[in-house]
Protein backbone atom coordinates (compact mmCIF):
# COMPACT_ATOMS: atom_id res chain seq x y z
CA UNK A 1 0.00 0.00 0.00
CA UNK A 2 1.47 3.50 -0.94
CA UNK A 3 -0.87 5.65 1.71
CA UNK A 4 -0.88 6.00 5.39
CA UNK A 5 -3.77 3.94 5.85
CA UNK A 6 -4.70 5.47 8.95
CA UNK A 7 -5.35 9.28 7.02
CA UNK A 8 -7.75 7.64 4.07
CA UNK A 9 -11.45 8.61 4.67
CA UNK A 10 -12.42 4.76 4.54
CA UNK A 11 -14.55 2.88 7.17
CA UNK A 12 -12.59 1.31 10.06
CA UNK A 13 -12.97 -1.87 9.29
CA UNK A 14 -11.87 -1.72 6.01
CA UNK A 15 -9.10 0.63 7.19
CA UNK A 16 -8.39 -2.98 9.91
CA UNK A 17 -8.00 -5.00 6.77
CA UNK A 18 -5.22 -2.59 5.11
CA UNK A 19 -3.27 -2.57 7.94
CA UNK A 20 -3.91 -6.56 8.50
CA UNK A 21 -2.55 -6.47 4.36
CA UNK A 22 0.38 -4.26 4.99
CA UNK A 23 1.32 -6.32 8.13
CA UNK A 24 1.84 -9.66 6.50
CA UNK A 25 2.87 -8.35 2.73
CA UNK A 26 4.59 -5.39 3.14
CA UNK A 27 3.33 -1.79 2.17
CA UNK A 28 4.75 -1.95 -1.69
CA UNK A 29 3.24 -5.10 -2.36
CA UNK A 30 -0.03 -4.22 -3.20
CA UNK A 31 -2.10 -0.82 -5.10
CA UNK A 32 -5.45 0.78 -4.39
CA UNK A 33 -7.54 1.32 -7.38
CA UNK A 34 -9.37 4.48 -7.58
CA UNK A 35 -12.09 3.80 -9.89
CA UNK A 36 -14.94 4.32 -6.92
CA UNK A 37 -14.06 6.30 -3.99
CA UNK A 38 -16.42 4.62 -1.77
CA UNK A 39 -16.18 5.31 2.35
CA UNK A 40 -17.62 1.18 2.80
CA UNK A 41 -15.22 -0.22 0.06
CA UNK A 42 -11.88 -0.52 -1.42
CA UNK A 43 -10.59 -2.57 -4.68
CA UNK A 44 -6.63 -3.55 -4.37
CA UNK A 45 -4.56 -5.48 -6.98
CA UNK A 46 -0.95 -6.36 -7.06
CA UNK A 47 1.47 -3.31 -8.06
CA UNK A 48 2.29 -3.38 -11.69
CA UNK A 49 -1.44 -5.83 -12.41
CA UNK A 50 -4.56 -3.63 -11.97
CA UNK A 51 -6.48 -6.10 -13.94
CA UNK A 52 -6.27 -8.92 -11.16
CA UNK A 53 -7.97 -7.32 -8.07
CA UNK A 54 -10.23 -7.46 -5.23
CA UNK A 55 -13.24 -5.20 -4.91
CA UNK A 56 -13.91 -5.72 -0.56
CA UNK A 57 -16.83 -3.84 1.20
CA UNK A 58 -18.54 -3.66 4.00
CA UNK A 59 -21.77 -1.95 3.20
CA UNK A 60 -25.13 -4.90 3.12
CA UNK A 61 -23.07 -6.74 5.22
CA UNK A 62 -23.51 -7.84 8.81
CA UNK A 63 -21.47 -5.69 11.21
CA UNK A 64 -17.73 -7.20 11.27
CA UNK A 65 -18.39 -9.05 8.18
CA UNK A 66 -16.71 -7.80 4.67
CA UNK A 67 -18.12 -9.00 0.96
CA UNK A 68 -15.67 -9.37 -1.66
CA UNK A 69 -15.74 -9.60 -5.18
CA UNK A 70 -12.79 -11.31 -7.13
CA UNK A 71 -12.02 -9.99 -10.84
CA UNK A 72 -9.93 -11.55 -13.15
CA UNK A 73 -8.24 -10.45 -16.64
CA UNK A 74 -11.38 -12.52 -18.31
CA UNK A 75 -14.47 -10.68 -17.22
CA UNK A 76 -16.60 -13.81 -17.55
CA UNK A 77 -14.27 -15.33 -15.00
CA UNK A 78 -14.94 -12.58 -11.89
CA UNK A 79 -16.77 -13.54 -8.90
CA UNK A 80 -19.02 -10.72 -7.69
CA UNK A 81 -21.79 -11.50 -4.95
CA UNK A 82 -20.61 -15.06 -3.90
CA UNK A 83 -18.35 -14.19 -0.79
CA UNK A 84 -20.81 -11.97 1.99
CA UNK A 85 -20.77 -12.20 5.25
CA UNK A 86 -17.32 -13.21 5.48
CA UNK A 87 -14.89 -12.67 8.65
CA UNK A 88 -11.57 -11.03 8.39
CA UNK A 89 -9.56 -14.10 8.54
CA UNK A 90 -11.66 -15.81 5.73
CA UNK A 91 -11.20 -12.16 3.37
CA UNK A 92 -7.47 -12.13 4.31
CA UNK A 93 -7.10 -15.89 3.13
CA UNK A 94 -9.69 -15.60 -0.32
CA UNK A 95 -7.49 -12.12 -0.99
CA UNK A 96 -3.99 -14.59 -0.15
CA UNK A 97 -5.53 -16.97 -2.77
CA UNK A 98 -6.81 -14.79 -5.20
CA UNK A 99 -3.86 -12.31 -5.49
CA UNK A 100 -0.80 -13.84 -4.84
């Protein structure tokens, strides 16, 4: 991550899983995308591949949980709406997965 996590506007909990990112990959490991500046979500992709990512939020979801949405290179091949409700640990491992 390239930003003092703590200073983005960004709900805490999502703000819990950057820091959770940065403390097991290292802060120039992976990129924010910009593309929606929403306060419940964030998308992050490996520096240098923007069109491997993960779009996590917690807005619709039960308080604690996160949704995330995996998107591939092959549009056909995301995965948006199949992981709600999830905990932090079971994000952290789907995001371990997905991007690295």
């Amino acid at each position: 991550m390239y930003m003092n996590v703590w200073a983005i506007d960004k709900d805490p909990p999502i703000k819990v899983l950057l820091v959770e990112l940065v403390h097991r990959y290292g802060e120039n490991t992976l990129a924010m995308i910009n593309r929606e500046n929403h306060f419940q979500a964030i998308e992050i992709c490996p520096v240098g591949n923007p069109e491997l990512s993960a779009y996590v939020y917690t807005f619709g979801q039960r308080r604690g949980c996160y949704g995330i949405d995996l998107k591939y290179p092959i549009v056909t091949h995301n995965i948006i709406g199949e992981n709600e409700d999830q905990s932090l640990e079971h994000v952290l491992e789907i995001i371990d997965t997905h991007l690295f």
